[in-house]
Protein backbone atom coordinates (compact mmCIF):
# COMPACT_ATOMS: atom_id res chain seq x y z
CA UNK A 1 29.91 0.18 -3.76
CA UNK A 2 26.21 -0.46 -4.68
CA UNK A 3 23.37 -3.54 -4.48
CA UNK A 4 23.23 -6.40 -5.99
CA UNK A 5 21.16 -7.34 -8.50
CA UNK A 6 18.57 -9.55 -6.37
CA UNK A 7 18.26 -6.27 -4.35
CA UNK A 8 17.52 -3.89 -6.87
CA UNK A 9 15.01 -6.05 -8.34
CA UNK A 10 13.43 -6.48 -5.06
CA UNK A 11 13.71 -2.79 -4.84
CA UNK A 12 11.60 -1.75 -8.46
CA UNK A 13 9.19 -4.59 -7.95
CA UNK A 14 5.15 -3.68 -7.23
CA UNK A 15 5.80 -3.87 -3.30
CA UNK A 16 9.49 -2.43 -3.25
CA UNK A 17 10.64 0.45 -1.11
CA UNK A 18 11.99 2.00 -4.15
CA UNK A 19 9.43 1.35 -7.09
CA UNK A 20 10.44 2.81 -10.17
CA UNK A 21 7.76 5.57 -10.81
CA UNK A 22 10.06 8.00 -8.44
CA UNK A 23 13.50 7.29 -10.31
CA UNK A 24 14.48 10.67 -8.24
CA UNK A 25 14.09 9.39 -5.47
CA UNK A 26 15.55 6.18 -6.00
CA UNK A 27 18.89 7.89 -6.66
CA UNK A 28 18.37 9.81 -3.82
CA UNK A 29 17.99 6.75 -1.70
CA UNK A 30 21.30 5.07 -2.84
CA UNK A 31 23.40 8.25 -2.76
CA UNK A 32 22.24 8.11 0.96
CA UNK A 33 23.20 4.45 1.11
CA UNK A 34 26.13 4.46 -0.94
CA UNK A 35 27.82 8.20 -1.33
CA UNK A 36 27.93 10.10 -3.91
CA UNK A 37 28.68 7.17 -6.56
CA UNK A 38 28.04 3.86 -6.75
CA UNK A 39 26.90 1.04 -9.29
CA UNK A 40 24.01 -0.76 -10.01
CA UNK A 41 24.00 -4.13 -11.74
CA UNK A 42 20.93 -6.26 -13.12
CA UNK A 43 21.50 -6.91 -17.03
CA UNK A 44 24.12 -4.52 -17.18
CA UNK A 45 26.15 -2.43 -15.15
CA UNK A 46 25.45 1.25 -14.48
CA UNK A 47 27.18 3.86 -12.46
CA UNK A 48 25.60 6.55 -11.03
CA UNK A 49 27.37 10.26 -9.55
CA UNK A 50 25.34 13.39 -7.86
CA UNK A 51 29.01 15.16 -8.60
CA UNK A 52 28.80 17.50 -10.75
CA UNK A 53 32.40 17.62 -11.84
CA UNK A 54 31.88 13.81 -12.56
CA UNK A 55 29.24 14.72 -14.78
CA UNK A 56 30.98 16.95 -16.63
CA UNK A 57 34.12 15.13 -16.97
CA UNK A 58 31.88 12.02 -18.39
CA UNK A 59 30.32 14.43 -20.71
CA UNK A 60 33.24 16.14 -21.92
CA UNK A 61 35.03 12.73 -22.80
CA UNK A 62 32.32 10.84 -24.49
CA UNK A 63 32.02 13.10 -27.93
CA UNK A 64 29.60 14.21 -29.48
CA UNK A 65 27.41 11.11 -30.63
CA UNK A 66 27.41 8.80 -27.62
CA UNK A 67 26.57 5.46 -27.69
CA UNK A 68 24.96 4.13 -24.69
CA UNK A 69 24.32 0.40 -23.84
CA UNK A 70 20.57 0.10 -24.17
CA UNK A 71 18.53 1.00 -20.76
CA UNK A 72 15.74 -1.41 -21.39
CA UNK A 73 14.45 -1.31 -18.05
CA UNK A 74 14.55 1.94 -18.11
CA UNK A 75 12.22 2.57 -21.42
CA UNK A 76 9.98 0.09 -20.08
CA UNK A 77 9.23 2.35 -17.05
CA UNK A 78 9.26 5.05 -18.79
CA UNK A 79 6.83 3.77 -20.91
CA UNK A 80 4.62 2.07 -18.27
CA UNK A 81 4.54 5.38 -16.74
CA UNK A 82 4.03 7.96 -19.38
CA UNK A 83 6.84 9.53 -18.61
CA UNK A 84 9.18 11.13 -21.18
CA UNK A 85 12.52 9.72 -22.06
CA UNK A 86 14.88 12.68 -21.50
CA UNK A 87 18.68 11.60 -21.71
CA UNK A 88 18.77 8.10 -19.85
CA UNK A 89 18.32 4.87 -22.18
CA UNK A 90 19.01 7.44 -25.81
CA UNK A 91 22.27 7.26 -27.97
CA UNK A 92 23.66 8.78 -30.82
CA UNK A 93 21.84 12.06 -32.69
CA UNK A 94 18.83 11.50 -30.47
CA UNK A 95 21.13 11.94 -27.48
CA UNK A 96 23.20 14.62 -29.26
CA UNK A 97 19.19 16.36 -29.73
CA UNK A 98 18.13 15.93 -26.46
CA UNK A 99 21.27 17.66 -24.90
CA UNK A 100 21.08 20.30 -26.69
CA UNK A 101 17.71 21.38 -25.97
CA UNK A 102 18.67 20.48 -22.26
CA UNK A 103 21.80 22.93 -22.36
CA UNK A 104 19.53 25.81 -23.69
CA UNK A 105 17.20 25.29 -20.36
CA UNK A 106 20.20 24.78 -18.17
């Protein structure tokens, strides 16, 4: 289950309930809505899980260099915000970088 794409636009627009400088609390607004996963679709199609043995399981399948579909909307608010990119919207060795760094601090 999820929202449709009109939604979610609504949603991340300047007057939306959800705007997209709190991408935390987005997710923790559709997990409410929606359970623990559900899918998003605008451009592309994302799914999104608060369970942690979903995590791993996508993690431990998707080898070592990932490649991601490009999170464009993503970047974009990332970038409108100043805030840093982390591990959403990056592929490859710069994903491969990222998570390692992040499994040091976790």
């Amino acid at each position: 289950p999820g929202p449709n794409g009109l939604r979610t636009m609504l949603d991340f627009s300047p007057l939306g309930t959800l705007r997209g400088d709190r991408f935390n609390l987005y997710l923790s607004t559709r997990h409410e809505q929606y359970g623990k996963i559900f899918k998003e679709k605008l451009e592309l199609e994302f799914v999104f899980t608060c369970d942690p043995n979903d995590i791993r399981a996508v993690y431990r399948n998707e080898g070592k260099f990932p490649n991601h579909p490009n999170a464009e909307p993503i970047m974009i608010l990332r970038k409108k915000t100043n805030s840093p990119h982390g591990i959403i919207g990056t592929t490859g060795e710069d994903w491969y970088r990222t998570r390692q760094t992040i499994n040091h601090i976790a």
